[in-house]
Protein backbone atom coordinates (compact mmCIF):
# COMPACT_ATOMS: atom_id res chain seq x y z
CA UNK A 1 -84.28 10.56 -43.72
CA UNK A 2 -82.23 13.77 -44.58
CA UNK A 3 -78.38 13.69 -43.48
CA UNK A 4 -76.91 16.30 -42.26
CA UNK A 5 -72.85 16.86 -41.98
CA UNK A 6 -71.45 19.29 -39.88
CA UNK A 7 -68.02 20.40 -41.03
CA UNK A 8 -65.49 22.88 -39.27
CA UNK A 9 -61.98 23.14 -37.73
CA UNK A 10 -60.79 21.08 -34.91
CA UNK A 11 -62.11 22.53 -31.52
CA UNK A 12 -64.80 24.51 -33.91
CA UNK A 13 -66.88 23.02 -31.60
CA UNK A 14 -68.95 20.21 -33.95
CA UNK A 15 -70.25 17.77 -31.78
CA UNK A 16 -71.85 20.64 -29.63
CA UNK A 17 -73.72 21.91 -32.76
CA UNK A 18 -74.81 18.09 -33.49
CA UNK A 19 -75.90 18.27 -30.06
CA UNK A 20 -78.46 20.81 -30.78
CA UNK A 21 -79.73 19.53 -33.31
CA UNK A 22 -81.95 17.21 -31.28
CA UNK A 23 -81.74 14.30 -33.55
CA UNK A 24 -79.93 11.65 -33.24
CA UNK A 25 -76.27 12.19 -34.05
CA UNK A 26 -73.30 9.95 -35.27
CA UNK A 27 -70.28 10.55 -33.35
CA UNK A 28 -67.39 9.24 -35.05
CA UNK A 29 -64.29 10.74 -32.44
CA UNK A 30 -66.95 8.58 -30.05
CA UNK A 31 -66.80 5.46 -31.90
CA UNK A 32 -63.56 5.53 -32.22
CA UNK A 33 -63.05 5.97 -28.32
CA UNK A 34 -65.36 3.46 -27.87
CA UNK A 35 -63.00 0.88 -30.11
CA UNK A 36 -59.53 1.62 -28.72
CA UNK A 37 -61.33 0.50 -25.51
CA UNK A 38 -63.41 -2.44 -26.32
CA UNK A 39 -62.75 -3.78 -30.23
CA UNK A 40 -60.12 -6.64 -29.97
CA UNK A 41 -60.19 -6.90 -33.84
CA UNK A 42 -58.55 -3.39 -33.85
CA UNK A 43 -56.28 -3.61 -31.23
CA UNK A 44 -54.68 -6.64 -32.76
CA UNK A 45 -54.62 -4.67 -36.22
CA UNK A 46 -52.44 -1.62 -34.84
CA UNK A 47 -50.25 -4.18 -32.79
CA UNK A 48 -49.34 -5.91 -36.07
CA UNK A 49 -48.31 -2.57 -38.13
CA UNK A 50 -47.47 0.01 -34.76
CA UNK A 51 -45.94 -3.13 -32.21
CA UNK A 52 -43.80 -0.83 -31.06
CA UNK A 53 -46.21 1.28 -29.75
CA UNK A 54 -49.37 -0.95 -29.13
CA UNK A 55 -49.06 -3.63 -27.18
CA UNK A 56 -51.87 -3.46 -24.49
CA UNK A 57 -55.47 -4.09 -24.25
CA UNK A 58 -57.19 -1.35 -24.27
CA UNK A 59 -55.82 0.83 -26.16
CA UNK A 60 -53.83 3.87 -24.23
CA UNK A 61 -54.80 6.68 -26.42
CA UNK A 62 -51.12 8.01 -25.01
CA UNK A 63 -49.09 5.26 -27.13
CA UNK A 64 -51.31 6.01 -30.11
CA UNK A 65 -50.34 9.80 -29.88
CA UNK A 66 -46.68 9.04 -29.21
CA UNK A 67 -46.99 6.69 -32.50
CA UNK A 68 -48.84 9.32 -34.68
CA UNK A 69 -45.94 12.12 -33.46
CA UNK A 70 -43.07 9.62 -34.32
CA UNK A 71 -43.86 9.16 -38.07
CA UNK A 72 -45.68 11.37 -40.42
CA UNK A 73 -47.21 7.69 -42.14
CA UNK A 74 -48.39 6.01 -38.43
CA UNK A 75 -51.30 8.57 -38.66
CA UNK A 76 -52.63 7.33 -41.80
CA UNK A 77 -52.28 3.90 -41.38
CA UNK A 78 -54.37 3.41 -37.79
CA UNK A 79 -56.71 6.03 -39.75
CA UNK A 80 -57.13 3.32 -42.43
CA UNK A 81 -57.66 0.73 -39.72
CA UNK A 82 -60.09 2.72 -37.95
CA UNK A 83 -62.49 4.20 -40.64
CA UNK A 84 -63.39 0.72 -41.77
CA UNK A 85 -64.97 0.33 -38.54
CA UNK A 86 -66.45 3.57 -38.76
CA UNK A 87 -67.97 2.79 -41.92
CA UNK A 88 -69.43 0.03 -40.21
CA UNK A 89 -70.97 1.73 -37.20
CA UNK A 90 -72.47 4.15 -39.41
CA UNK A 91 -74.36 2.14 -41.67
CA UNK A 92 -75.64 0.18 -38.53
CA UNK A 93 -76.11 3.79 -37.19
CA UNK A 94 -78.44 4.60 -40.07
CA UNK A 95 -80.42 1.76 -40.66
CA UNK A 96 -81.15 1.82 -36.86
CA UNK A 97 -82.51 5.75 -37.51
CA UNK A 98 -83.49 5.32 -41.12
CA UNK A 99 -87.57 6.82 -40.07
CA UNK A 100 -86.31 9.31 -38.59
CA UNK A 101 -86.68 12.51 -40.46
CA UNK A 102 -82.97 14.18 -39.63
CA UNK A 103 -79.78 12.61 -38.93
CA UNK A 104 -76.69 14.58 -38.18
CA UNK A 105 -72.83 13.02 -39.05
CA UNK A 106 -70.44 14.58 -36.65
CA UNK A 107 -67.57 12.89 -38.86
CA UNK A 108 -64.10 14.57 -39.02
CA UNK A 109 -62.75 13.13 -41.93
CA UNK A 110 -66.67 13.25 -43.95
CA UNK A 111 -65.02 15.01 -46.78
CA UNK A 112 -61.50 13.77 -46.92
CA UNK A 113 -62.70 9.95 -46.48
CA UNK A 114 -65.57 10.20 -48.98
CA UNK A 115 -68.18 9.21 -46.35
CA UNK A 116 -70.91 12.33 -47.26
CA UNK A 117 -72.95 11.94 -50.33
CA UNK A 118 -74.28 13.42 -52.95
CA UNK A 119 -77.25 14.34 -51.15
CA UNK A 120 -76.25 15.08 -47.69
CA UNK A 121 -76.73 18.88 -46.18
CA UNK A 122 -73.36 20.24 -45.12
CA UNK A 123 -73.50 22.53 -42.25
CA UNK A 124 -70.09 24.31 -41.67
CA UNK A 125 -69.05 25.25 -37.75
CA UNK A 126 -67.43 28.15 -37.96
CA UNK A 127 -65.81 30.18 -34.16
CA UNK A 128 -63.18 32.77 -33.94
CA UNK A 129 -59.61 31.38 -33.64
CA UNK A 130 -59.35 32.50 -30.00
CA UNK A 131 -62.38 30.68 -28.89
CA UNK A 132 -61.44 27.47 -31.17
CA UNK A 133 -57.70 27.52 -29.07
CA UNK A 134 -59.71 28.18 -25.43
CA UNK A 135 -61.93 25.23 -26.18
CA UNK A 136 -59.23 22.96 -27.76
CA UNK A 137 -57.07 23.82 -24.24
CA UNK A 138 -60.22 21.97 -22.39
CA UNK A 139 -59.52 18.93 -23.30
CA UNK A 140 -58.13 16.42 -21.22
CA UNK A 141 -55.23 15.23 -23.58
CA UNK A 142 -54.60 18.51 -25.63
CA UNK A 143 -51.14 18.23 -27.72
CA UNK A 144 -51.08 21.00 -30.52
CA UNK A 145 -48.44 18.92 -31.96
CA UNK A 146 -51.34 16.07 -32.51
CA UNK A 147 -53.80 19.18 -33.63
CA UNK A 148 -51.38 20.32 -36.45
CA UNK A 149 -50.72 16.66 -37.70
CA UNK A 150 -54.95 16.04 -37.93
CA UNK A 151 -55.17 19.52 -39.35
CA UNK A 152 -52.46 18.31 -42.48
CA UNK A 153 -55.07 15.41 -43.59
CA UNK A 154 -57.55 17.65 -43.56
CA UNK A 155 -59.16 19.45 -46.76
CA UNK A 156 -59.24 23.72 -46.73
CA UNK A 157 -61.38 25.16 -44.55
CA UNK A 158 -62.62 27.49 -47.18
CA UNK A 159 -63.18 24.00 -49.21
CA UNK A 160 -65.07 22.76 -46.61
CA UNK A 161 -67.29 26.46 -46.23
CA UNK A 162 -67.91 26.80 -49.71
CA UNK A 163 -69.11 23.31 -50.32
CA UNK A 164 -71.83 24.10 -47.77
CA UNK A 165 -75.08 25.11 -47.69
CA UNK A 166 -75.17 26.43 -44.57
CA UNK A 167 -72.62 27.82 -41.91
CA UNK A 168 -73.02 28.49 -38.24
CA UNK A 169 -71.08 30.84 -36.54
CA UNK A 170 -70.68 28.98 -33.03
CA UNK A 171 -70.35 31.97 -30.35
CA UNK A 172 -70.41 28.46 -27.64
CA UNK A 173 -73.46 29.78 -26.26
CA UNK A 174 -76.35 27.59 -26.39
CA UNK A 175 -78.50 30.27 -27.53
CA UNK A 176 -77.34 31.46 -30.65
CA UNK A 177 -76.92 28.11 -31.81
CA UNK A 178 -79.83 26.83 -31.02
CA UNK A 179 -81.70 29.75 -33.14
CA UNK A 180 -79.52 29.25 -36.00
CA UNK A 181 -80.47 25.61 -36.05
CA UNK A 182 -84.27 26.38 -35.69
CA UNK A 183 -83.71 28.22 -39.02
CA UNK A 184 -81.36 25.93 -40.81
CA UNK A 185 -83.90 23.00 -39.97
CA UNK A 186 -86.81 25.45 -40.73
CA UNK A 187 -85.32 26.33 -44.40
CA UNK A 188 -84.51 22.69 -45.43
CA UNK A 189 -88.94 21.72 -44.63
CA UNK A 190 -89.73 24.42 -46.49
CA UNK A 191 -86.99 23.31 -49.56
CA UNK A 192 -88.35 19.20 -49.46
CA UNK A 193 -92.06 20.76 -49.33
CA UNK A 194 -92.17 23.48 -51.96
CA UNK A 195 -93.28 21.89 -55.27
């Protein structure tokens, strides 16, 4: 099984490059949707260190952002919280896919969080800032206050593009990507079967 990590700025558009891939693909901002809404064991984690905040089951994702925006520290600690769990899901993730011959990690925090390994293929997303801001303004609970804050705990972009082997330059058209893909996956085959 080779793992593949896709890195890029926020609203880069990642998770529609992992997509395209057509293997299966770890979603981390996903799984950690999915445990605001249904993991007790978190819930009752960010009640006991954010009570002022969290106090409801589910989650409301609008008390979490009103939480990360009132102290620069809040944002760290649910992300310690939440990455355990993450950790978690992506080992079950793995072992679930572990014949399959490609994975792809759409992880934010791969990097930062010391999640990729040694061996992993980094892919990085990379889209004109006018296209990341259009496709950032999509979604449904935009805040470029929340955007800036994510962006600090982030490493360099040109970190992130120079530690990888490959980059795609996302023109959010299904074409382009698609073809770039076809060669990306094309060139690593030919790597693992050359002597």
């Amino acid at each position: 099984m080779i793992r593949i990590g896709i890195l890029g700025d926020i609203g880069s558009g990642k998770s529609f490059v992992a997509k395209n891939f057509g293997y299966p693909v770890f979603n981390a901002d996903y799984e950690v949707s999915k445990l605001y809404q249904k993991n007790k064991n978190v819930y009752r984690k960010l009640k006991k260190i954010l009570p002022k905040y969290i106090y409801e089951y589910p989650i409301n994702k609008a008390k979490l952002s009103s939480a990360i925006l009132a102290n620069n520290s809040n944002l760290k600690k649910i992300i310690k919280i939440v990455h355990k769990e993450i950790r978690i899901k992506l080992k079950s993730f793995l072992s679930k896919n572990k014949k399959k011959k490609f994975v792809i990690l759409d992880i934010p925090l791969l990097l930062e969080n010391k999640i990729s390994t040694k061996s992993d293929i980094l892919v990085f997303v990379q889209a004109k800032k006018n296209n990341i801001l259009t496709n950032l303004k999509k979604r449904k609970n935009y805040n470029a206050r929340i955007i800036n804050k994510f962006k600090r705990i982030q490493l360099p972009l040109a970190y992130k593009k120079k530690h990888s082997v490959f980059v795609i330059k996302n023109k959010f058209t299904k074409k382009s990507v698609k073809n770039r893909i076809e060669e990306i996956l094309k060139s690593i085959e030919n790597e693992r079967s050359s002597p």
